[in-house]
Protein backbone atom coordinates (compact mmCIF):
# COMPACT_ATOMS: atom_id res chain seq x y z
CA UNK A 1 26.62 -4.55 25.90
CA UNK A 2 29.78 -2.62 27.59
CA UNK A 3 31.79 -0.94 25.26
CA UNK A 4 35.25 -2.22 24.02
CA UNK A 5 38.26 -0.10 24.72
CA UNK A 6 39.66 0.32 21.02
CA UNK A 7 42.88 1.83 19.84
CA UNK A 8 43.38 4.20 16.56
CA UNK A 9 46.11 2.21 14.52
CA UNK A 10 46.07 4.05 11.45
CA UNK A 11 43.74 7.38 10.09
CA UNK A 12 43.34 7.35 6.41
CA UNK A 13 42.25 10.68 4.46
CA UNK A 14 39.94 9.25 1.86
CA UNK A 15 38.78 12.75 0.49
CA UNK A 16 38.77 15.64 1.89
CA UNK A 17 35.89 15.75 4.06
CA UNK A 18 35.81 11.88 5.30
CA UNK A 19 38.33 9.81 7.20
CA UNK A 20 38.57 5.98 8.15
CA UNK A 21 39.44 5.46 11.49
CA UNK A 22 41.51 1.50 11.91
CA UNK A 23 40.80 0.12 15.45
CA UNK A 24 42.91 -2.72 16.93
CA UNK A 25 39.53 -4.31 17.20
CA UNK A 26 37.86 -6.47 14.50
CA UNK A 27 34.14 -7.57 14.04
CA UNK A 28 32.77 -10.23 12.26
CA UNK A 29 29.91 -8.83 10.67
CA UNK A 30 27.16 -8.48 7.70
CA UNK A 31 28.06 -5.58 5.66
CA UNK A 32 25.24 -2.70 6.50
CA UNK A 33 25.83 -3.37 10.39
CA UNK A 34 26.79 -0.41 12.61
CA UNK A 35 28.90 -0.19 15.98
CA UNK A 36 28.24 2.54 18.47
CA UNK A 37 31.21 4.79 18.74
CA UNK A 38 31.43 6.48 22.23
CA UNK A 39 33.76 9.64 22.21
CA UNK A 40 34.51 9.91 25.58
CA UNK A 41 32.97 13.22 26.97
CA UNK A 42 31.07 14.29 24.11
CA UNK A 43 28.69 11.47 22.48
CA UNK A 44 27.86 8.43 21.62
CA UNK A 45 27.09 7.84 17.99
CA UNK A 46 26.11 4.86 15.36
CA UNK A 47 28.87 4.62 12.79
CA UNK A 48 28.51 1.60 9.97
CA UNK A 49 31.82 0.20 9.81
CA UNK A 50 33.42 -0.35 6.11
CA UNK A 51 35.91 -3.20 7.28
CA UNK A 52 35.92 -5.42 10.00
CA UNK A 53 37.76 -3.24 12.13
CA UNK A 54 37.27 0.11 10.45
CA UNK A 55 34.65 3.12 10.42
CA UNK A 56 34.62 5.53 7.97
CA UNK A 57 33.32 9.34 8.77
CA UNK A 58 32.40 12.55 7.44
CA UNK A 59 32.79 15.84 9.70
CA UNK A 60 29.39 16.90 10.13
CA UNK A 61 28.86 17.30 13.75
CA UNK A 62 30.42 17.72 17.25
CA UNK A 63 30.47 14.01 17.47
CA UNK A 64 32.41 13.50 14.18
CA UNK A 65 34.72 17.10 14.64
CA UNK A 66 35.60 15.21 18.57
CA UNK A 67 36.45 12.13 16.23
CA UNK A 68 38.55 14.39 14.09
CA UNK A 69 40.41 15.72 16.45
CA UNK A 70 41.66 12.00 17.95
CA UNK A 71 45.61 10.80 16.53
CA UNK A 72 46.69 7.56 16.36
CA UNK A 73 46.93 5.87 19.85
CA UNK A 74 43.85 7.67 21.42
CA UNK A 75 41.10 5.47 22.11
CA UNK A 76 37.12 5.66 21.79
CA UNK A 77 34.60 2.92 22.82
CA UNK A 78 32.78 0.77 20.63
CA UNK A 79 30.38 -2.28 21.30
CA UNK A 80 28.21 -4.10 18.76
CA UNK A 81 27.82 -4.55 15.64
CA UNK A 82 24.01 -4.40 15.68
CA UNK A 83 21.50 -4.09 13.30
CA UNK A 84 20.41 -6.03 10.07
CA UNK A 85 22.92 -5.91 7.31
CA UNK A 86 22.16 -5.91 3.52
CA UNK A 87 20.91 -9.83 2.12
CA UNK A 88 22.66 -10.60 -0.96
CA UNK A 89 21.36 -11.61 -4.32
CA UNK A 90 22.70 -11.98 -7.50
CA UNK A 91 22.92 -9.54 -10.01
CA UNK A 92 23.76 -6.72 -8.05
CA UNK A 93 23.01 -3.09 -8.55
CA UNK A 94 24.87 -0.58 -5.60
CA UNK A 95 23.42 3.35 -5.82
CA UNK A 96 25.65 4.96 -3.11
CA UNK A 97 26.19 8.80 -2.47
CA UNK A 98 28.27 10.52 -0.67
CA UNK A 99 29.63 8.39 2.89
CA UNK A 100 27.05 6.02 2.23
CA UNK A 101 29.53 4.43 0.14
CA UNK A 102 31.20 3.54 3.40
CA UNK A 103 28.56 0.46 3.87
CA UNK A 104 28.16 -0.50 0.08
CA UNK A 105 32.11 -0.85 -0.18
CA UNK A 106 32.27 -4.47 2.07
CA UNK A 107 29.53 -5.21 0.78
CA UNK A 108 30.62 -5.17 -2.48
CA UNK A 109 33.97 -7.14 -2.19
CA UNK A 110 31.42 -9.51 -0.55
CA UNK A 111 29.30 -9.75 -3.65
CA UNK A 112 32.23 -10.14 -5.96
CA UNK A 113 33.93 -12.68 -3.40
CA UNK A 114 30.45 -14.75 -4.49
CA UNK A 115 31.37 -14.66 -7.68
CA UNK A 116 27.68 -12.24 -8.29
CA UNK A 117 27.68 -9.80 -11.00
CA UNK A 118 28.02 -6.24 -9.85
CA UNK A 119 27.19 -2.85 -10.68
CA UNK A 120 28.05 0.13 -8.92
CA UNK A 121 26.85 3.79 -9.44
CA UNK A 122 28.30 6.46 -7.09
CA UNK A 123 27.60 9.84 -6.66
CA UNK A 124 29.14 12.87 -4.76
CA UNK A 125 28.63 16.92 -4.92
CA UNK A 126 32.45 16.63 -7.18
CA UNK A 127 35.17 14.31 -8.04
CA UNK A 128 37.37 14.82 -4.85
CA UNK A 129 34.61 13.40 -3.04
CA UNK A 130 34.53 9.95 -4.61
CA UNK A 131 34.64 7.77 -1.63
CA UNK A 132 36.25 4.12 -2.35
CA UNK A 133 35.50 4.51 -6.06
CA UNK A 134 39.17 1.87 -6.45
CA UNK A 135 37.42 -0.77 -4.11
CA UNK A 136 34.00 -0.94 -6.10
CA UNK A 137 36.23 -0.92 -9.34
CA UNK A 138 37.68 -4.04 -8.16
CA UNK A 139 34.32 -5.41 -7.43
CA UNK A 140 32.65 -4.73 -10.68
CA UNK A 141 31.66 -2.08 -13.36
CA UNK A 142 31.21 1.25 -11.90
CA UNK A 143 29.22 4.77 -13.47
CA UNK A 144 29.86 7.83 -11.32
CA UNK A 145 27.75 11.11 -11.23
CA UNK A 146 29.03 14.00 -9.66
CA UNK A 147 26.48 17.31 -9.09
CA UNK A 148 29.27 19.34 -10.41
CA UNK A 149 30.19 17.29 -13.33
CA UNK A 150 33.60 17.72 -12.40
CA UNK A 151 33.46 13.36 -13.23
CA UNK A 152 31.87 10.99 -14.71
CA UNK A 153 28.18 12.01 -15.51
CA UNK A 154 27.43 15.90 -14.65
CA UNK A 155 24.27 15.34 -12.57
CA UNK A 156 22.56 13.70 -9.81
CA UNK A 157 23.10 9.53 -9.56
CA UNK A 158 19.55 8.57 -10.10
CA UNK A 159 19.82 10.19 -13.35
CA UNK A 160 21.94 7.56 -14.77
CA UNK A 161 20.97 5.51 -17.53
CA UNK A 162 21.05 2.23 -15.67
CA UNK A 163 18.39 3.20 -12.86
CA UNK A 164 16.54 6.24 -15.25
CA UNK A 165 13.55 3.93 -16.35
CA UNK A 166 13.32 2.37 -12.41
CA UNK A 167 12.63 -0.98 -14.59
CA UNK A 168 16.28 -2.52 -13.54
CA UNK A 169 16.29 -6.29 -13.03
CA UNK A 170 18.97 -6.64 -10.65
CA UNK A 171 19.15 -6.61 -6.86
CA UNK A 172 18.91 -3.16 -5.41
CA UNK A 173 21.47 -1.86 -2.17
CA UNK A 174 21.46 1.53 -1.37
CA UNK A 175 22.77 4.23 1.59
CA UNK A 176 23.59 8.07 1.01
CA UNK A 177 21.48 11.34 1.66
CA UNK A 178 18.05 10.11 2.06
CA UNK A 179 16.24 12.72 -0.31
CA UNK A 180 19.08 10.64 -2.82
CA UNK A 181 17.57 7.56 -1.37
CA UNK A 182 13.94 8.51 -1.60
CA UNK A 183 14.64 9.44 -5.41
CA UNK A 184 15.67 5.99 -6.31
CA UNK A 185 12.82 4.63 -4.72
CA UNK A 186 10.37 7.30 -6.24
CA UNK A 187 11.71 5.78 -9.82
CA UNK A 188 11.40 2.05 -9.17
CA UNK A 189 9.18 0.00 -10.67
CA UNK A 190 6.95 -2.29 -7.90
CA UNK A 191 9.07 -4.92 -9.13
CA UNK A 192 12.61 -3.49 -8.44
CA UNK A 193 10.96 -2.06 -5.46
CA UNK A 194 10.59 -5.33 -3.66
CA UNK A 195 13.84 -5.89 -4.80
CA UNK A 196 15.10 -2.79 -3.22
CA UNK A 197 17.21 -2.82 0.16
CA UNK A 198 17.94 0.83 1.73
CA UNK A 199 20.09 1.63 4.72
CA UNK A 200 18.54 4.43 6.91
CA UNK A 201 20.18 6.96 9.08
CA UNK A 202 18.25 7.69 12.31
CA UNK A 203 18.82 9.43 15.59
CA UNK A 204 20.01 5.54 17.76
CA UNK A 205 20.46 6.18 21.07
CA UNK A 206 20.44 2.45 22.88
CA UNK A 207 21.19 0.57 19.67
CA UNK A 208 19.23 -2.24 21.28
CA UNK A 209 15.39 -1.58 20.34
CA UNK A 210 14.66 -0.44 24.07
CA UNK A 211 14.47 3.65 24.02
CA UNK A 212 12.39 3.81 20.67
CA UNK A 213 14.04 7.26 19.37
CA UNK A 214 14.82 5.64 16.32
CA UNK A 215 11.06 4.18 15.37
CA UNK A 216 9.91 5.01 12.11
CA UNK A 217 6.21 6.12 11.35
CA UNK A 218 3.69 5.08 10.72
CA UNK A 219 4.92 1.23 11.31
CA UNK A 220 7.09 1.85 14.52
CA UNK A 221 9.99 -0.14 13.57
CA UNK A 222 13.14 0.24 15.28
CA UNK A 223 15.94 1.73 12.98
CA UNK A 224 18.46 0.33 15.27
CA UNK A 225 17.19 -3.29 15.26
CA UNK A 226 15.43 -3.58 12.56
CA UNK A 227 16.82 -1.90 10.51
CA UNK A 228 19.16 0.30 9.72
CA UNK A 229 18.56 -1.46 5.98
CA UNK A 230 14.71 -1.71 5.24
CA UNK A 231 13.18 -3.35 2.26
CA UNK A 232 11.91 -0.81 0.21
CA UNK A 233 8.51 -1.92 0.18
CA UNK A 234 8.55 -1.21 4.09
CA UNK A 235 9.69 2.02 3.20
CA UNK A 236 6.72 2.90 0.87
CA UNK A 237 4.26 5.22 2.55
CA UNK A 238 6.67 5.50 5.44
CA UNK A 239 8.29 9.06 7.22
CA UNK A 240 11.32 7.74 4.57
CA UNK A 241 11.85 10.83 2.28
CA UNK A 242 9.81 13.08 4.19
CA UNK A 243 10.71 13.69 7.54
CA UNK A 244 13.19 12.01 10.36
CA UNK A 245 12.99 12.94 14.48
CA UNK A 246 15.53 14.69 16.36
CA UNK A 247 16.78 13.68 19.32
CA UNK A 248 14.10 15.22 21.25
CA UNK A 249 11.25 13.58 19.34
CA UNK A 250 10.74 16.32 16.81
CA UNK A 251 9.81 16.18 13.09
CA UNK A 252 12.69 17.08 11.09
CA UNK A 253 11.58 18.13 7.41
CA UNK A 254 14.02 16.93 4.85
């Protein structure tokens, strides 16, 4: 697919480390999906988009410190979305962390546009980080953790009450840091497990299951097709947790 050319309308702060970028382009999509963003001259990267025509980023590489550096009126490329998006089923139970909140948020307005119960538990390393914590409060009940108990519950997110026993009875949707990710899943019950739906970052290069830099061991799925949001019984003695490839190939330990 050739890239659209997309304008930057409006650049929102929403903490202090992670902007939303508004594009005069809109995508229908399933919340979960991804566009690829090319920044001309530097990269090409897979950003999940948190409205139809919005991404939301954290600075954490030259990729996202190019997108940074962009004003309203600059452009970037974008084509998609691609991927598999989160399936929804009622009650619902969102574990985000950090910018993984970005994907959950949609999704959420989605859930409570359904008229499904929801329940959202965020996390972030302290309160100023707390990425759309007004949008999931107008989706549903919310419990927040932050590492440095600056709000809500002093501690990690998994460590809440409502996920502690892993015996939870609603439907599972999770993205953030994956060692966050891998926790949940390490507490769930086989039960909640196969009721469990994770979104997975990997190194996407084509975003259209040809290259294979994004397969996951042992089973050799494609991140950027078939995932990037796995059951998470398919994750279960997977690479998930342990290790993810660079873009050259190599294991990177978590």
């Amino acid at each position: 697919m050739k890239p659209v050319n997309a304008t930057i309308i409006e650049i929102r702060n929403e903490t202090p480390s992670v902007r939303s970028f508004v594009f005069d382009v809109s995508f229908d999509f399933t919340p979960g999906q991804y566009v690829m963003v090319w920044i001309r001259g530097i990269d090409e990267i897979p950003m999940s988009l948190s409205d139809h025509n919005t991404i939301t980023v954290q600075n954490v590489g030259d990729a996202t410190s190019a997108l940074f550096r962009l004003v309203i009126g600059d452009t970037v490329g974008l084509r998609g979305p691609y991927g598999n998006g989160f399936d929804l089923h009622d009650p619902v139970l969102l574990v985000a962390g950090g910018v993984g909140a970005a994907p959950l948020a949609p999704l959420a307005e989605a859930a409570t546009g359904q008229g499904f119960d929801v329940l959202t538990l965020i996390g972030a390393r302290t309160g100023s980080e707390l990425l759309f914590q007004r949008r999931f409060e107008v989706a549903g009940a919310v419990r927040i953790a932050t590492d440095d108990g600056s709000a809500g519950f002093h501690g990690l997110v998994t460590d809440l009450n409502e996920i502690a026993d892993g015996r939870t009875s609603r439907h599972i949707y999770s993205c953030g840091p994956e060692q966050m990710m891998y926790a949940l899943l390490q507490r769930l019950d086989e039960q909640a497990i196969e009721r469990a739906r994770f979104s997975l970052h990997r190194h996407i290069k084509c975003g259209l299951g040809i290259c294979g830099a994004c397969c996951i061991d042992p089973s050799g799925a494609r991140a950027c097709v078939d995932g990037p949001v796995f059951r998470g019984a398919a994750l279960v003695d997977s690479e998930f947790g342990r290790y993810r490839r660079g873009a050259d190939g190599v294991r990177i330990r978590l």
